[in-house]
C-alpha atoms as a PDB file:
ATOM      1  CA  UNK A   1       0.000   0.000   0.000  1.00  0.00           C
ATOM      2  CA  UNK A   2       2.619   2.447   0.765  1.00  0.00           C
ATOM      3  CA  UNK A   3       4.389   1.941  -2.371  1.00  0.00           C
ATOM      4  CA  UNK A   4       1.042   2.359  -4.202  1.00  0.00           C
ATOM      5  CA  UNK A   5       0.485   5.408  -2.533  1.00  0.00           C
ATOM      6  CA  UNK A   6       3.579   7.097  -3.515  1.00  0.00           C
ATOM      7  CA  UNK A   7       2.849   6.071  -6.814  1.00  0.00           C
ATOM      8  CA  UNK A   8      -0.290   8.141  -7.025  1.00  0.00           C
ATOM      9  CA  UNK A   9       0.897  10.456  -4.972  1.00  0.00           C
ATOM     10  CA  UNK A  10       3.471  11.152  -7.384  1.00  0.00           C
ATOM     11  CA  UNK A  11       1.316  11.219 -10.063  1.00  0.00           C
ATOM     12  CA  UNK A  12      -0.869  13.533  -8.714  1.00  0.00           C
ATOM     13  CA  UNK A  13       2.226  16.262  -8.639  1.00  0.00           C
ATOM     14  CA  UNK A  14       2.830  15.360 -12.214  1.00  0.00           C
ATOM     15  CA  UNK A  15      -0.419  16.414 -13.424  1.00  0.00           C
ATOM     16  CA  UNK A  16      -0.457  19.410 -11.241  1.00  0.00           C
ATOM     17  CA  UNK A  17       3.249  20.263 -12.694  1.00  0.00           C
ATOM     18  CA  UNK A  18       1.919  19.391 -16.204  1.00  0.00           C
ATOM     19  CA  UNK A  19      -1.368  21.965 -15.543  1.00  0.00           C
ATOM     20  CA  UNK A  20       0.388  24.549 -14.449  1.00  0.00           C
ATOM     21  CA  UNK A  21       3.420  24.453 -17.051  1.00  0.00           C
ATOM     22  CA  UNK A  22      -0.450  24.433 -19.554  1.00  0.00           C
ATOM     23  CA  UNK A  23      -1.898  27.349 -17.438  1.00  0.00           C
ATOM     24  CA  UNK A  24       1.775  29.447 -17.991  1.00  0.00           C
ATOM     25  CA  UNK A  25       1.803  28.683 -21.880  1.00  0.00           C
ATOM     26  CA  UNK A  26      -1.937  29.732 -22.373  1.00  0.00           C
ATOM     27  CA  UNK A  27      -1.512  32.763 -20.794  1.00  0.00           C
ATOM     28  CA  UNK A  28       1.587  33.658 -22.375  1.00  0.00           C
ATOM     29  CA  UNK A  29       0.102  32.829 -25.763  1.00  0.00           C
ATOM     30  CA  UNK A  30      -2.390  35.320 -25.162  1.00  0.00           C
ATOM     31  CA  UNK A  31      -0.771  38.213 -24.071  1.00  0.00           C
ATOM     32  CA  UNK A  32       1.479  37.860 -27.569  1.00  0.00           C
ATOM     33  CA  UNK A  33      -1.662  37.002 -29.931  1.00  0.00           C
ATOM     34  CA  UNK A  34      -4.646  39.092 -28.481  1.00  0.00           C
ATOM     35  CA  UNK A  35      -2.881  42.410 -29.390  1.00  0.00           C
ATOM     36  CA  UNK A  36      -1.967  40.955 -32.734  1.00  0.00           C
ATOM     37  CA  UNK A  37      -6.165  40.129 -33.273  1.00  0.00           C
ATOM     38  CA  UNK A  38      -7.006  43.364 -32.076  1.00  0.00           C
ATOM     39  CA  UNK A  39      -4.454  44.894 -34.427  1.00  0.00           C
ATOM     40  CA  UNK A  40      -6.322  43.219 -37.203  1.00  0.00           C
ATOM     41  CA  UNK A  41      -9.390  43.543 -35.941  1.00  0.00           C
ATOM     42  CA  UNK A  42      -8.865  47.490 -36.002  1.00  0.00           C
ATOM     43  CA  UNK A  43      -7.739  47.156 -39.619  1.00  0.00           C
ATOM     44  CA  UNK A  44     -10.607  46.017 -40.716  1.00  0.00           C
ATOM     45  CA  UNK A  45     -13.225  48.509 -39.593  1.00  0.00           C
ATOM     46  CA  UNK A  46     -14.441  51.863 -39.900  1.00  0.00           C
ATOM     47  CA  UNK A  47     -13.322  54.644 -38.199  1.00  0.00           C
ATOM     48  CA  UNK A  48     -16.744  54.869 -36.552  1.00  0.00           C
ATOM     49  CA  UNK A  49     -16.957  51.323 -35.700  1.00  0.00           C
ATOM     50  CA  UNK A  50     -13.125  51.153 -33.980  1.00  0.00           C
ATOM     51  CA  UNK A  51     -14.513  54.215 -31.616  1.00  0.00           C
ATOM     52  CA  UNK A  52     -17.469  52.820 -30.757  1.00  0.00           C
ATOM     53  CA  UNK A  53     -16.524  48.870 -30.797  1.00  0.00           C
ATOM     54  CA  UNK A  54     -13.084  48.388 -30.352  1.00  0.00           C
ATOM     55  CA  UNK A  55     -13.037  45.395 -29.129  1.00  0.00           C
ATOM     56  CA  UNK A  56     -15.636  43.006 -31.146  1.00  0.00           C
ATOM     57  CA  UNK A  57     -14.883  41.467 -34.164  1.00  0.00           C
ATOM     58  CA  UNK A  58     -15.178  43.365 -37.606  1.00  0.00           C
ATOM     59  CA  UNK A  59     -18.641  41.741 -39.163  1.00  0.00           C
ATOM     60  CA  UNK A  60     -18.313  42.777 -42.185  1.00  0.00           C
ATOM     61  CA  UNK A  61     -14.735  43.582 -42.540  1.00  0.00           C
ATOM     62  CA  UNK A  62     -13.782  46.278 -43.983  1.00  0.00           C
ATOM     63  CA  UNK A  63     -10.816  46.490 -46.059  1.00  0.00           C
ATOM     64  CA  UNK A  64     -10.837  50.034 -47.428  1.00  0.00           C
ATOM     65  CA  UNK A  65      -7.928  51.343 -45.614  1.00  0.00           C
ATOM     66  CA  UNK A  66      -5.419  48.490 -46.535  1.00  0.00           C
ATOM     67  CA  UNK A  67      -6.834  49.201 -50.350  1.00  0.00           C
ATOM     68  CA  UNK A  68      -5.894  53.073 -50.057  1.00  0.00           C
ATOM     69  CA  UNK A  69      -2.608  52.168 -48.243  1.00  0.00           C
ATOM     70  CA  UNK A  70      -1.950  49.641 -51.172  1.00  0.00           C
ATOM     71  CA  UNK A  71      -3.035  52.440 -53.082  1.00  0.00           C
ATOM     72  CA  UNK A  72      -0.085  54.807 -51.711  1.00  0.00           C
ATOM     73  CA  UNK A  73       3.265  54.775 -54.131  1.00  0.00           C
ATOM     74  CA  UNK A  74       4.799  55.656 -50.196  1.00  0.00           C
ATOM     75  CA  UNK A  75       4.065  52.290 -48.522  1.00  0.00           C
ATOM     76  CA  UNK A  76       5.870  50.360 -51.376  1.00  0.00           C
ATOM     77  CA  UNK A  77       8.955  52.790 -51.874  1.00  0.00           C
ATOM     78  CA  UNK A  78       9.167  52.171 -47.796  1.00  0.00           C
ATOM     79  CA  UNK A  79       8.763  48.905 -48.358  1.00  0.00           C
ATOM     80  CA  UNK A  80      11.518  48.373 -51.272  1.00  0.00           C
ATOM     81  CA  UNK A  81      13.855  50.402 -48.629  1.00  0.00           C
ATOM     82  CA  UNK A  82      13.268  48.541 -45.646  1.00  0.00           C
ATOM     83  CA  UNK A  83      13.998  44.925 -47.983  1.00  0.00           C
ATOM     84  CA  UNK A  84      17.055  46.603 -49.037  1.00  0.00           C
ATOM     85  CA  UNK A  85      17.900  47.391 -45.812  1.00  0.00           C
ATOM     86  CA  UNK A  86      17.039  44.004 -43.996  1.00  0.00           C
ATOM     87  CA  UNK A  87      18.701  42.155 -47.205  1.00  0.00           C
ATOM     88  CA  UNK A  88      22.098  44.034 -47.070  1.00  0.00           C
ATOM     89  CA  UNK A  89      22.409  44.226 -43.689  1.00  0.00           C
ATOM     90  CA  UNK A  90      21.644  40.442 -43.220  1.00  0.00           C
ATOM     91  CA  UNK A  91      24.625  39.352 -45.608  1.00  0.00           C
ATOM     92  CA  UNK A  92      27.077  41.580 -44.629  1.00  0.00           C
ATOM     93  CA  UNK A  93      26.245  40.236 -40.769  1.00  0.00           C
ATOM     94  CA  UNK A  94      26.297  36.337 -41.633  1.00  0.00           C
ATOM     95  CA  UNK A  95      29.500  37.164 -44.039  1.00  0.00           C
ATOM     96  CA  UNK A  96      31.373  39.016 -41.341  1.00  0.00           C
ATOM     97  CA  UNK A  97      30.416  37.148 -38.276  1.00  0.00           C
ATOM     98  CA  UNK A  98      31.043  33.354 -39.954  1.00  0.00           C
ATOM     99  CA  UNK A  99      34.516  34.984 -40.806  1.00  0.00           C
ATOM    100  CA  UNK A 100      35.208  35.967 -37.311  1.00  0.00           C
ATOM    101  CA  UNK A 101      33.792  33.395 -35.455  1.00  0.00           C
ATOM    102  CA  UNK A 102      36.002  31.070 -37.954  1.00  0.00           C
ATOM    103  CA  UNK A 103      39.143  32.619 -37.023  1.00  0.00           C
ATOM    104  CA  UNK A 104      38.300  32.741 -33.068  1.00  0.00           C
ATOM    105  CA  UNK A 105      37.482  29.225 -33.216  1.00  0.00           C
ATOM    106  CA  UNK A 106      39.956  27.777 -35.613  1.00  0.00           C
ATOM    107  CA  UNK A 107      43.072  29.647 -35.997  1.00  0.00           C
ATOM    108  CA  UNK A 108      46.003  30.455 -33.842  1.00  0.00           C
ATOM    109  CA  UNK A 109      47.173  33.370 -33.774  1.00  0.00           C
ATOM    110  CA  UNK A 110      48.858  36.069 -31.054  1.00  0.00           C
ATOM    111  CA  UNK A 111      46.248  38.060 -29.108  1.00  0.00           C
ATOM    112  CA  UNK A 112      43.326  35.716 -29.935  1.00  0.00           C
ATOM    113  CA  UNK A 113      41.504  35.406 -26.309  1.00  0.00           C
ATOM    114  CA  UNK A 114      42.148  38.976 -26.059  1.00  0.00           C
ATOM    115  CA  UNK A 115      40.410  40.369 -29.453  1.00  0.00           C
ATOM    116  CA  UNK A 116      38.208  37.873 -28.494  1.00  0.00           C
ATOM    117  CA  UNK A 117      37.626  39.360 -25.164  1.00  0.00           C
ATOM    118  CA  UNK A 118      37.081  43.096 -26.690  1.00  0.00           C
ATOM    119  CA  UNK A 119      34.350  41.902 -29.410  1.00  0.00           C
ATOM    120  CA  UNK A 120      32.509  40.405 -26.733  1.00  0.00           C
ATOM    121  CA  UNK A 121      32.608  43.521 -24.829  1.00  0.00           C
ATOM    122  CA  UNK A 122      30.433  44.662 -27.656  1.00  0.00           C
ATOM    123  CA  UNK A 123      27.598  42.986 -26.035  1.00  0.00           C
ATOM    124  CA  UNK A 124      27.152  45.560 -23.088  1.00  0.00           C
ATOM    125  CA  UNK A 125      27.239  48.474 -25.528  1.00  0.00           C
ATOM    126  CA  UNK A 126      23.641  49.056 -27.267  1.00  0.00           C
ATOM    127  CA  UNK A 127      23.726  51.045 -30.059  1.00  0.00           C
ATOM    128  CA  UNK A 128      21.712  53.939 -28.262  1.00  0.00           C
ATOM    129  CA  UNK A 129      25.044  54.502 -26.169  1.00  0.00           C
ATOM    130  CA  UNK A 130      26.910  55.450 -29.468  1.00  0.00           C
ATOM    131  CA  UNK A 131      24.566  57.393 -31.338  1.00  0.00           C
ATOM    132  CA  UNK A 132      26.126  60.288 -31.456  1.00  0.00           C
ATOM    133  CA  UNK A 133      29.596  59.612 -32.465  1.00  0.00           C
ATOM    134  CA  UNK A 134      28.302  57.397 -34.548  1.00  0.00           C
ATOM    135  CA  UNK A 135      26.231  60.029 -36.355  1.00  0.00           C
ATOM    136  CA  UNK A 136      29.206  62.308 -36.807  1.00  0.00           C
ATOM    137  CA  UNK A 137      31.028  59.880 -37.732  1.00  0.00           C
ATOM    138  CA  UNK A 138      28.341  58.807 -40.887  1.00  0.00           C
ATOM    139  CA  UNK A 139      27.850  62.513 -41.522  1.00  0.00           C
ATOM    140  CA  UNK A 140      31.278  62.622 -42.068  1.00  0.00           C
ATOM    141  CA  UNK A 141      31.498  59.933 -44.271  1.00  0.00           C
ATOM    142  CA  UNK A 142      28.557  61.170 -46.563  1.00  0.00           C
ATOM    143  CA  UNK A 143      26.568  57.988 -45.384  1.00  0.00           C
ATOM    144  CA  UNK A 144      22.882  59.483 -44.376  1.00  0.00           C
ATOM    145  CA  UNK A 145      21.360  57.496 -46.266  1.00  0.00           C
ATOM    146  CA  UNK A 146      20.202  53.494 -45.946  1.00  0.00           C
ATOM    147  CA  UNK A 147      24.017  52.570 -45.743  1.00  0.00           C
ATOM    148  CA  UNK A 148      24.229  54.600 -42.875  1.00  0.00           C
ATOM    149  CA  UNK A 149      21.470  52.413 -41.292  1.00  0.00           C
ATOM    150  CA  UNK A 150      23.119  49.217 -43.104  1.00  0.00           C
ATOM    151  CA  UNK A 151      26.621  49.266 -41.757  1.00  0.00           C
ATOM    152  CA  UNK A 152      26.277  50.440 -38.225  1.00  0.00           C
ATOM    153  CA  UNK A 153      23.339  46.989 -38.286  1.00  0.00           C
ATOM    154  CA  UNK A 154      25.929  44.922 -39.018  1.00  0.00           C
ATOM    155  CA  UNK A 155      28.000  46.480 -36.341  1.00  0.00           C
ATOM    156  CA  UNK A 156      26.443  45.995 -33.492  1.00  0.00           C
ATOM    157  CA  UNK A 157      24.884  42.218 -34.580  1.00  0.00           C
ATOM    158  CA  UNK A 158      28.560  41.169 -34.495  1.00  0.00           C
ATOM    159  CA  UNK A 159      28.962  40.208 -30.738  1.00  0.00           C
ATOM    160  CA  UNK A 160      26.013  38.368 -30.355  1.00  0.00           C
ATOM    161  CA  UNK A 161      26.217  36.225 -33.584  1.00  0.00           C
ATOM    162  CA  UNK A 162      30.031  35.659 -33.242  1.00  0.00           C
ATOM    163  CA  UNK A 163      29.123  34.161 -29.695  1.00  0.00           C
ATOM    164  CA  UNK A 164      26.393  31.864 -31.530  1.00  0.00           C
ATOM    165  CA  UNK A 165      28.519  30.647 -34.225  1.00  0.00           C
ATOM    166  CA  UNK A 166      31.780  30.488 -32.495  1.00  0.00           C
ATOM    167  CA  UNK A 167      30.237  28.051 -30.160  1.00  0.00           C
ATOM    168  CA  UNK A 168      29.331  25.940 -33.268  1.00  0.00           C
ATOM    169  CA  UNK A 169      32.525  25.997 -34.884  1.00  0.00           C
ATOM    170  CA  UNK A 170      34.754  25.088 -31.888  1.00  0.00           C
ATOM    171  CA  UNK A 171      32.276  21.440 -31.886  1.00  0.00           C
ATOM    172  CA  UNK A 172      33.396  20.121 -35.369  1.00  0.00           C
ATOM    173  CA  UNK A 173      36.061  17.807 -34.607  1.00  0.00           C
ATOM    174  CA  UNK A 174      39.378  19.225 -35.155  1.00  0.00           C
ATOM    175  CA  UNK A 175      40.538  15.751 -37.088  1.00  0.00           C
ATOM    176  CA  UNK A 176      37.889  16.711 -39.809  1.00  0.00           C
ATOM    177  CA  UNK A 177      39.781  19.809 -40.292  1.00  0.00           C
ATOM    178  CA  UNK A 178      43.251  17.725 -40.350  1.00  0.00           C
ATOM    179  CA  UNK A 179      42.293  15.244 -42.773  1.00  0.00           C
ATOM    180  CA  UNK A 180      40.826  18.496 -45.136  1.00  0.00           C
ATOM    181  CA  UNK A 181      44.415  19.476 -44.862  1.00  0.00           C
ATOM    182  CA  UNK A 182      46.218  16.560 -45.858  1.00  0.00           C
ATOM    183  CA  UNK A 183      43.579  16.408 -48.739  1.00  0.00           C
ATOM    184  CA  UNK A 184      45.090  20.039 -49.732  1.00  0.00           C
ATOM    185  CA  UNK A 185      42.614  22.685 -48.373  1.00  0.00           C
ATOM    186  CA  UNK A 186      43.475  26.185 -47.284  1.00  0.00           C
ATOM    187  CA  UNK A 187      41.762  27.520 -44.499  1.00  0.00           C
ATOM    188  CA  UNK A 188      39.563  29.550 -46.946  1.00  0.00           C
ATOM    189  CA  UNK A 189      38.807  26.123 -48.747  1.00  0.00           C
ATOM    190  CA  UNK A 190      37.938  24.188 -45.480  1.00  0.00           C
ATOM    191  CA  UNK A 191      35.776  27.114 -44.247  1.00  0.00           C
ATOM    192  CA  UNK A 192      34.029  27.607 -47.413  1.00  0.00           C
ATOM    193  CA  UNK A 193      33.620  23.594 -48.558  1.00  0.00           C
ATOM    194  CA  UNK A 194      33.462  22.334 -44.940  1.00  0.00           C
ATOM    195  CA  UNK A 195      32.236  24.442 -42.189  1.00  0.00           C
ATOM    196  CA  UNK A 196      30.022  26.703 -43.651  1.00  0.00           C
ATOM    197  CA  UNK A 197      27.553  24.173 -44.778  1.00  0.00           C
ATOM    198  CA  UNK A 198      28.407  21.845 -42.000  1.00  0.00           C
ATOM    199  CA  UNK A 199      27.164  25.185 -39.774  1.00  0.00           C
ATOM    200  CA  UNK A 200      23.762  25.529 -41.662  1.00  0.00           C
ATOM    201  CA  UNK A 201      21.728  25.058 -38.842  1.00  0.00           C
ATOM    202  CA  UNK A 202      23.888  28.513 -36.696  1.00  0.00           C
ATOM    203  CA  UNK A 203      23.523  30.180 -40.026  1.00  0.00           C
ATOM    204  CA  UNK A 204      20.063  30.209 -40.660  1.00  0.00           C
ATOM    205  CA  UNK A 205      19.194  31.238 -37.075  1.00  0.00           C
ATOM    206  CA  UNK A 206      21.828  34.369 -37.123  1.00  0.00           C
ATOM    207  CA  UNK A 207      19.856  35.055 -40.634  1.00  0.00           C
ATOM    208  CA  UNK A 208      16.956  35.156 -38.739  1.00  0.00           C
ATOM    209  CA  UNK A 209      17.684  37.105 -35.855  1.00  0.00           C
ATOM    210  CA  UNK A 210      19.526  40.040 -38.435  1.00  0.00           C
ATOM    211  CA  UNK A 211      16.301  39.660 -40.598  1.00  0.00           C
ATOM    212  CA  UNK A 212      14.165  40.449 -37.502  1.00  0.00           C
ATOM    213  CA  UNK A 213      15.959  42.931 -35.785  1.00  0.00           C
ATOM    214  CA  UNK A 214      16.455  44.942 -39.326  1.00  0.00           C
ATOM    215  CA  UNK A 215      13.045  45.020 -39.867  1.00  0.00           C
ATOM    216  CA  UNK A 216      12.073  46.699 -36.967  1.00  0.00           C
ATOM    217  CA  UNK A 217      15.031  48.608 -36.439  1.00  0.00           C
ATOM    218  CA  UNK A 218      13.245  51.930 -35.320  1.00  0.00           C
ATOM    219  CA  UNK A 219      15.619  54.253 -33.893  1.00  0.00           C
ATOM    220  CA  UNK A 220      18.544  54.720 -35.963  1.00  0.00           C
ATOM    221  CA  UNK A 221      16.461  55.855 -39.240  1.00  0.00           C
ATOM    222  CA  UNK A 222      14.842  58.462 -37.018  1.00  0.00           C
ATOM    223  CA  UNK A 223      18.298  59.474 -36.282  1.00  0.00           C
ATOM    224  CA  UNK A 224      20.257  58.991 -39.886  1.00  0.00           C
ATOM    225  CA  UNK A 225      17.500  59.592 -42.600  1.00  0.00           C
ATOM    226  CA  UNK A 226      16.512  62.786 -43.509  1.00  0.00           C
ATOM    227  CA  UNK A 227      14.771  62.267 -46.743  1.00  0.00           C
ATOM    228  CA  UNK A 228      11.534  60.992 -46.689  1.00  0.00           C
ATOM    229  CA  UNK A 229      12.274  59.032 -50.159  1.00  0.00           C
ATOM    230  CA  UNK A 230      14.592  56.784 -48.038  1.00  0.00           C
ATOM    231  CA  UNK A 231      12.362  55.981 -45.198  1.00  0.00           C
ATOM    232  CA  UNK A 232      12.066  52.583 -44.249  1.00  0.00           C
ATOM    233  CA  UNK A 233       8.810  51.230 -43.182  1.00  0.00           C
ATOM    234  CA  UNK A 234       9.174  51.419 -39.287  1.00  0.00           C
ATOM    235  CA  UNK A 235       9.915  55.299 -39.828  1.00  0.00           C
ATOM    236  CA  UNK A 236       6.984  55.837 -42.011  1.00  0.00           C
ATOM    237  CA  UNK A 237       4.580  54.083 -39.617  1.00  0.00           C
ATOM    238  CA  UNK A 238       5.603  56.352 -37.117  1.00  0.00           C
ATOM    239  CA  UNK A 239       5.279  59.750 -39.873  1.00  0.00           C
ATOM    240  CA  UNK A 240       1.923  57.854 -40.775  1.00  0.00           C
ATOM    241  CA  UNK A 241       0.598  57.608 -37.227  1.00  0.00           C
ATOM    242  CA  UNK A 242       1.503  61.702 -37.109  1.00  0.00           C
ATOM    243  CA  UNK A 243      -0.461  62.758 -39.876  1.00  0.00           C
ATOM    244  CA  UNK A 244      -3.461  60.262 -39.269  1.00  0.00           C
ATOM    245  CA  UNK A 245      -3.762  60.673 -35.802  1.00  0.00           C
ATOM    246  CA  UNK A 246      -7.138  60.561 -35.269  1.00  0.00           C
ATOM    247  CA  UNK A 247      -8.519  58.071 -37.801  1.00  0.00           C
ATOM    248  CA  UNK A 248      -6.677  55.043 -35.455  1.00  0.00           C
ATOM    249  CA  UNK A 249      -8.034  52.696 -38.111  1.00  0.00           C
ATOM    250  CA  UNK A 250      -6.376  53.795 -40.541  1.00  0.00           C
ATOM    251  CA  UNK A 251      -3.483  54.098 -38.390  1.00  0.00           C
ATOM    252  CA  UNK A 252      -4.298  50.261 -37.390  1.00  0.00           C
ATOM    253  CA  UNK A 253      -4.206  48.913 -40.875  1.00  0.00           C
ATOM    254  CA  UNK A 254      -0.729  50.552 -41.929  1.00  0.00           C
ATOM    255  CA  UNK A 255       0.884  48.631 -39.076  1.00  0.00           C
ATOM    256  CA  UNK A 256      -0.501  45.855 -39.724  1.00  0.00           C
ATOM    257  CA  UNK A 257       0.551  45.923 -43.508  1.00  0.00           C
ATOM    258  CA  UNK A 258       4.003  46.524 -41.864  1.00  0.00           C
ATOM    259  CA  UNK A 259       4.115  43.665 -40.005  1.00  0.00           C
ATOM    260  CA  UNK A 260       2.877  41.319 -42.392  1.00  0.00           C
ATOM    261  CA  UNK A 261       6.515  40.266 -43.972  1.00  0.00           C
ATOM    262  CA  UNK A 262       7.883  40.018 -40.493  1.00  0.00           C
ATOM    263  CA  UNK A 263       5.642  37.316 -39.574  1.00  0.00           C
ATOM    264  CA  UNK A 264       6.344  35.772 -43.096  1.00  0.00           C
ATOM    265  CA  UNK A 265       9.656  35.463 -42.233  1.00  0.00           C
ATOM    266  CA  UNK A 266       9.394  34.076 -38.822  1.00  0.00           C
ATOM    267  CA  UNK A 267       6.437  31.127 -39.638  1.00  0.00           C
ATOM    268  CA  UNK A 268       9.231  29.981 -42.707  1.00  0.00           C
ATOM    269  CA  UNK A 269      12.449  30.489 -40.520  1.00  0.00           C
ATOM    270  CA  UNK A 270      10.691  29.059 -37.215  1.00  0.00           C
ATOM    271  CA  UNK A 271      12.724  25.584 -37.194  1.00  0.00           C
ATOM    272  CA  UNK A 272      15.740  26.972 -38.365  1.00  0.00           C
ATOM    273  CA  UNK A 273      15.562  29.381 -36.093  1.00  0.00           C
ATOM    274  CA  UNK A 274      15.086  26.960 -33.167  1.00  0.00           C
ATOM    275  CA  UNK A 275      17.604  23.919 -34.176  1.00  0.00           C
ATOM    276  CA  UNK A 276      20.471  26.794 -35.218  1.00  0.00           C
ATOM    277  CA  UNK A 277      20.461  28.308 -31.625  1.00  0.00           C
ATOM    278  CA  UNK A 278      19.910  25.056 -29.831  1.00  0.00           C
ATOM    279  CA  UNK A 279      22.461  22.749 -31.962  1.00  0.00           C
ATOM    280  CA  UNK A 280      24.634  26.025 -30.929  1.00  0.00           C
ATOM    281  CA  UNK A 281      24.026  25.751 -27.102  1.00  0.00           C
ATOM    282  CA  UNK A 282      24.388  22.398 -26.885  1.00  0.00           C
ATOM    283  CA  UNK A 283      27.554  21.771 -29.202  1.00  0.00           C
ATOM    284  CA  UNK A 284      29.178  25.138 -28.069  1.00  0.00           C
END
């Protein structure tokens, strides 16, 4: 009986464990999806109907704001920047940080753990600290425009991804490197042929993470870009939300057309995401 008892017993705090962990992940699962619904709920009425029922479900919908934002040559120049910018800036951080993390985790050379030591110094340094030396510095440079935005990105993703893929690079056995040797690779050629695709996995999730944070990368085009022809989308929801301040639906539906790709990218790079920063945990 006594064994029996535990038994149950123990079961019992299993379930209870099991509801709660449920109970947690339902109510974090709402407080990130109900303000997305009530985002597009918002979008898809009138101007009347989000003042006087803001928080029932649009019946009909209404989808005459997205069609005049559609509509707008604006939202798609700020679109065709922001892609630019999220595109560049993404490449330029995988490119740089793969090279880097390579050469901290595979080559010898004098002052490694200390150049080491000052990039990831880098991580307690937000860019928000540097603003404005770093907008002399780009005025300087003639750069006030979306490589202003582009380079300083990359910049600051470096300490953070080289941590990621560094971690992934030191697991590949060293005797797979050897034997790529012998066979008559360079270090280019066994970081090109071998550990790049080898590091897929780390790859894909830093691409995600740039993607993300370029996207909604909010302050530093307030700061760099003085041309509304160059604004990016984050930058002209805000200047949108200004000049349509009191017709919130309208308001309601731009951001939501703004958020659209960001979600695209996220449901397709979800696994990738996931398996790059936890094969880079584990292996690192």
């Amino acid at each position: 009986m006594t064994e029996k008892n535990t038994i149950q017993s123990w079961k019992k705090q299993n379930r209870r464990s099991l509801i709660f962990k449920y109970i947690v992940l339902i109510i974090i699962f709402l407080i990130v999806v109900i303000p997305i619904i009530m985002l597009i709920f918002g979008a898809l009425k009138t101007r009347g109907e989000l003042a006087t029922k803001p928080y029932t479900p649009p019946i009909p919908p209404h989808f005459e704001n997205i069609q005049k934002i559609l509509n707008q040559p604006d939202f798609w120049n700020m679109l065709k920047n922001s892609l630019f910018v999220m595109l560049a800036a993404t490449a330029g951080t995988v490119l740089v940080a793969a090279m880097a993390a390579f050469s901290f985790s595979r080559l010898n050379f004098r002052g490694k753990n200390l150049s080491f030591n000052v990039v990831t110094l880098g991580l307690l340094f937000p860019m928000s600290i540097a603003i404005l030396p770093e907008y002399i510095l780009l005025r300087q440079l003639n750069l006030l425009n979306l490589w202003g935005i582009i380079l300083p990105e990359i910049a600051f993703a470096l300490a953070g991804d080289i941590l990621i893929l560094r971690g992934f690079f030191m697991a590949i056995p060293v005797e797979l490197q050897d034997a790529s040797y012998i066979d008559g690779c360079t270090n280019l050629g066994f970081f090109w042929k071998i550990l790049l695709p080898l590091a897929r996995p780390s790859l894909s999730a830093v691409a995600v993470l740039a993607m993300i944070n370029s996207w909604n990368e909010l302050f530093l085009p307030i700061v760099v870009l003085n041309e509304e022809r160059l604004y990016t989308l984050p930058l002209g929801t805000m200047q949108f939300s200004t000049e349509h301040g009191t017709d919130w639906a309208m308001v309601l539906a731009f951001v939501a057309l703004s958020m659209i790709p960001t979600i695209i990218f996220y449901l397709f790079a979800e696994k990738q995401l996931i398996s790059g920063l936890t094969a880079g945990a584990v292996k690192g």
